[in-house]
N, C-alpha and C. Protein backbone atom coordinates (compact mmCIF):
# COMPACT_ATOMS: atom_id res chain seq x y z
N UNK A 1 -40.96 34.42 13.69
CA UNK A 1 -39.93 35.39 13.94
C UNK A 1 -39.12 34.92 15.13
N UNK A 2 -37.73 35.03 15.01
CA UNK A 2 -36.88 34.92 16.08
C UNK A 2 -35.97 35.36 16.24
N UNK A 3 -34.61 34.95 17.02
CA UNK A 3 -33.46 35.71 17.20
C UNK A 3 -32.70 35.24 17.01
N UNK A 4 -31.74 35.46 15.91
CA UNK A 4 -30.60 34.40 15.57
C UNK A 4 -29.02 34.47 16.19
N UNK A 5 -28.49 33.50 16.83
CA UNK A 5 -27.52 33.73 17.65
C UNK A 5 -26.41 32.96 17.12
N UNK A 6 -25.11 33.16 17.23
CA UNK A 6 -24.54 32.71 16.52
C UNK A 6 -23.35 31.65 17.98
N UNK A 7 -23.28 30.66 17.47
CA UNK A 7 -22.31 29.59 18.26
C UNK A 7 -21.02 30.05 18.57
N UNK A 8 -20.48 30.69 17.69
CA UNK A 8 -19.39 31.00 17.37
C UNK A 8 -18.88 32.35 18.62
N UNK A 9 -18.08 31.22 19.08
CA UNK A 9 -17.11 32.06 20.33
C UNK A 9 -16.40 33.31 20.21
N UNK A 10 -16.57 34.47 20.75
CA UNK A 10 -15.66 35.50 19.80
C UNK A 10 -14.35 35.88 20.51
N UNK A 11 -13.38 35.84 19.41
CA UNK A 11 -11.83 35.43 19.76
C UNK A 11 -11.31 36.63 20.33
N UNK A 12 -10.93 36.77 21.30
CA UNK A 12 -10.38 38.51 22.05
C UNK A 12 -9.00 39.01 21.21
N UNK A 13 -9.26 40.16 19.84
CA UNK A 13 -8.32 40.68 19.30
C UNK A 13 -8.23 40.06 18.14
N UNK A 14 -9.48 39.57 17.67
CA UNK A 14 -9.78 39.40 15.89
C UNK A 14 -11.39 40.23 15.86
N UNK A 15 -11.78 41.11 16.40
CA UNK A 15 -12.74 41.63 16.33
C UNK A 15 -13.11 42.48 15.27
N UNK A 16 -13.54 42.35 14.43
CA UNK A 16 -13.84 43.58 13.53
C UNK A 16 -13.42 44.77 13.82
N UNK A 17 -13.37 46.02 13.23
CA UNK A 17 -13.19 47.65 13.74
C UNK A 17 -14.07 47.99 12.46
N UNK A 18 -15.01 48.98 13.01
CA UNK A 18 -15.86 49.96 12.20
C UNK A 18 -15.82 50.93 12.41
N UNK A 19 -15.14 52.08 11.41
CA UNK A 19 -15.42 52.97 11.76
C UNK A 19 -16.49 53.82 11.64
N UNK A 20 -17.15 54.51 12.58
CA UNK A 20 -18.57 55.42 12.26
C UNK A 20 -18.20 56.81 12.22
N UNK A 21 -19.11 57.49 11.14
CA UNK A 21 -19.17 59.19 11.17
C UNK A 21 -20.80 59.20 11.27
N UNK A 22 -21.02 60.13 12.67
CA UNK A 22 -22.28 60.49 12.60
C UNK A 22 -22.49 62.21 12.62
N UNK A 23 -22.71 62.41 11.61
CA UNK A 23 -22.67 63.99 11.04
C UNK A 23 -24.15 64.81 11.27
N UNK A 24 -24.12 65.66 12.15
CA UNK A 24 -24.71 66.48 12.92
C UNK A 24 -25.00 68.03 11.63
N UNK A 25 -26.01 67.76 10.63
CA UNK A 25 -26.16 68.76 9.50
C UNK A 25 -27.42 68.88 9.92
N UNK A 26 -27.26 70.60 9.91
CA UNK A 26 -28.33 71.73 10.00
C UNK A 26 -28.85 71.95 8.54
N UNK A 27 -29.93 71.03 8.13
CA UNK A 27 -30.48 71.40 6.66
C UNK A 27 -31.32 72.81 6.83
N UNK A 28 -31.79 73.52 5.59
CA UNK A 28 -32.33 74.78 5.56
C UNK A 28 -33.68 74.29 4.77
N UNK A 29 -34.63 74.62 5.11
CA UNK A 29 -35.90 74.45 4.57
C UNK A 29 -36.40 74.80 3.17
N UNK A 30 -36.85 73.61 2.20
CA UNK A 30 -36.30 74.39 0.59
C UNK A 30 -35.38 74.30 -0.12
N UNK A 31 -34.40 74.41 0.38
CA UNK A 31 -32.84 74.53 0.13
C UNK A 31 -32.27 73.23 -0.22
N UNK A 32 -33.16 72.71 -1.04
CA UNK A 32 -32.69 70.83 -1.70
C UNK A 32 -31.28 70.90 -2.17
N UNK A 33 -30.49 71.83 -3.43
CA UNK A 33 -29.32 71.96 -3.79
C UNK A 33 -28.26 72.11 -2.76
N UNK A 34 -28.12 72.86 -2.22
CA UNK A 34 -27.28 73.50 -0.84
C UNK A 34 -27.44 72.25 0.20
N UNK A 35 -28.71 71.84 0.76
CA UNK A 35 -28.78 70.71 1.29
C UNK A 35 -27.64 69.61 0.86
N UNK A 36 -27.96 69.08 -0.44
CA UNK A 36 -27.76 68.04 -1.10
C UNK A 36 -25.68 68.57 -0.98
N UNK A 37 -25.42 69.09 -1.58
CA UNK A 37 -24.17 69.57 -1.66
C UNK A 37 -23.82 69.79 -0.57
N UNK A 38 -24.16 70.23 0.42
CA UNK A 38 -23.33 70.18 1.86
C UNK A 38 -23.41 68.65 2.25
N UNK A 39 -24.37 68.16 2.52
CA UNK A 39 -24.55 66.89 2.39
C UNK A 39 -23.27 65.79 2.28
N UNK A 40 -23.22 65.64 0.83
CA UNK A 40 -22.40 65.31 -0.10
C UNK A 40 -20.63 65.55 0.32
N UNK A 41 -20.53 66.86 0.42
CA UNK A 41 -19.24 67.14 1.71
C UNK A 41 -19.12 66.40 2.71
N UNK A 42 -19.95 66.67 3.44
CA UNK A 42 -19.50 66.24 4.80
C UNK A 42 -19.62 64.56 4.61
N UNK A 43 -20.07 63.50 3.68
CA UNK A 43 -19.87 62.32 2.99
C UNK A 43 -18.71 62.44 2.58
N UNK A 44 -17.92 63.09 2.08
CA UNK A 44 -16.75 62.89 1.04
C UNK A 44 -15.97 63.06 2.58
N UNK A 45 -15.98 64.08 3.12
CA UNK A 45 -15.04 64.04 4.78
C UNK A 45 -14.90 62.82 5.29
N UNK A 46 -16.47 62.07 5.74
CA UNK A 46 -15.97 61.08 6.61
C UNK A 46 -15.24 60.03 5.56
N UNK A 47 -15.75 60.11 4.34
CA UNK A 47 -15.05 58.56 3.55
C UNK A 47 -13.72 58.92 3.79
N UNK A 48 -13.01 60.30 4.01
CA UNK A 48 -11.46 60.63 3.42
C UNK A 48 -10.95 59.95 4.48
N UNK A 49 -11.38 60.16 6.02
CA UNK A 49 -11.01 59.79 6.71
C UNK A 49 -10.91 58.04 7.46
N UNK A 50 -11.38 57.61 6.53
CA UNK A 50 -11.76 56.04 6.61
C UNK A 50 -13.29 55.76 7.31
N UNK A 51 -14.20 56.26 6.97
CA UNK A 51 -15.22 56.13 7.89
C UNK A 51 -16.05 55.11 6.53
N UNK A 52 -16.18 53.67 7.93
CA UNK A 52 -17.21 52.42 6.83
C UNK A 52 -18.71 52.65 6.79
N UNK A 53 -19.13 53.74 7.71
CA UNK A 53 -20.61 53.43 7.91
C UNK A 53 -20.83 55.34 8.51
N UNK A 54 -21.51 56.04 7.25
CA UNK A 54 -22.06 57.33 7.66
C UNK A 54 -23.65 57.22 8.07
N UNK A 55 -23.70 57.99 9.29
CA UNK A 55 -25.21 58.21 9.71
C UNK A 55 -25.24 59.87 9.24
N UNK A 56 -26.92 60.01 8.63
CA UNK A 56 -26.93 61.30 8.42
C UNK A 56 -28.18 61.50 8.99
N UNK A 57 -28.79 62.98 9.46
CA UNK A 57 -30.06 62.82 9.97
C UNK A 57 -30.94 62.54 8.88
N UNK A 58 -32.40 62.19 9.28
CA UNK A 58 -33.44 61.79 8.49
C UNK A 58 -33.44 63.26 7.53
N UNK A 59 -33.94 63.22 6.48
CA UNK A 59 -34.51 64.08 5.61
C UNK A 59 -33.33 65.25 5.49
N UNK A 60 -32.24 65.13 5.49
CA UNK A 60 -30.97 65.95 5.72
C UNK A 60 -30.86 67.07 4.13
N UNK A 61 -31.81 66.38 3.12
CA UNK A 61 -31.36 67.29 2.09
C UNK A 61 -32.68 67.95 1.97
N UNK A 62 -33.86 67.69 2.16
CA UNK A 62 -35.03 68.81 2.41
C UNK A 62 -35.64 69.25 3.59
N UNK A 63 -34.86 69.60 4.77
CA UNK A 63 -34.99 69.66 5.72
C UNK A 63 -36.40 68.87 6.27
N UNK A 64 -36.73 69.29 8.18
CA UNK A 64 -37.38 68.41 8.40
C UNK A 64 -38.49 69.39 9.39
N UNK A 65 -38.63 70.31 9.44
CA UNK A 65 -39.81 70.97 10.40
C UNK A 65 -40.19 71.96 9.45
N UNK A 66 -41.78 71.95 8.70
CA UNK A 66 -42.11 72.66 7.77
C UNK A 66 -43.31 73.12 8.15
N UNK A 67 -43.70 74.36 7.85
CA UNK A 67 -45.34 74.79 8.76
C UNK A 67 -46.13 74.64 8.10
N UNK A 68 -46.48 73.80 6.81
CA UNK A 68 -47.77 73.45 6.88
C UNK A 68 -47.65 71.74 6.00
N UNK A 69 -48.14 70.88 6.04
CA UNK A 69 -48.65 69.84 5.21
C UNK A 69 -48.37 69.90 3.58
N UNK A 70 -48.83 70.97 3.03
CA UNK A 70 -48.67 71.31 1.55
C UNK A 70 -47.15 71.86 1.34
N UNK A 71 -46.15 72.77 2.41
CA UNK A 71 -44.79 73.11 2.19
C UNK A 71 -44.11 71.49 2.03
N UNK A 72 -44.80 70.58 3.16
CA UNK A 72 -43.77 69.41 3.20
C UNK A 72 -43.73 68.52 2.00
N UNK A 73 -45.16 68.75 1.32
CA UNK A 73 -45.29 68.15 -0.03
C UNK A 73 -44.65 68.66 -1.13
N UNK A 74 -44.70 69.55 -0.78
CA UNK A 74 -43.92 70.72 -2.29
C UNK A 74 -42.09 70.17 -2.06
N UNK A 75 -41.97 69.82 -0.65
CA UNK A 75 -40.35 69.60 -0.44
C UNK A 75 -40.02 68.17 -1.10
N UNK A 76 -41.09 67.05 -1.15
CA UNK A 76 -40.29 65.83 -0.81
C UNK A 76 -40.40 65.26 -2.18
């Protein structure tokens, strides 16, 4: 394993631009459809707006704090 570095000098004002959307969704516990479909929105938002790279939180369409072991199984 190592770290690969690249030779290549980087030219000031040929830099790539990325744009990021990192979308801050309150999933509801259960709520896979509604999840999934809000979801899905706020995806279709950032693409409208030119966004190359969406972050969404982990587990965003079956939410993520469940009170017991067997609810989280029944979710995923």
């Amino acid at each position: 394993m190592g770290i690969l570095v690249s030779d290549k000098k980087r030219i000031t004002g040929k830099e790539s631009v990325l744009k990021i959307a990192c979308c801050q969704i309150e999933p509801k516990i259960g709520m896979m459809d509604q999840n999934l479909e809000n979801t899905l929105s706020w995806i279709e938002n950032a693409a409208s707006i030119g966004s190359q790279l969406i972050v969404l939180p982990e587990l965003c369409t079956s939410g993520y704090v469940f009170n017991s072991r067997h609810e989280a199984f029944d979710n995923a």
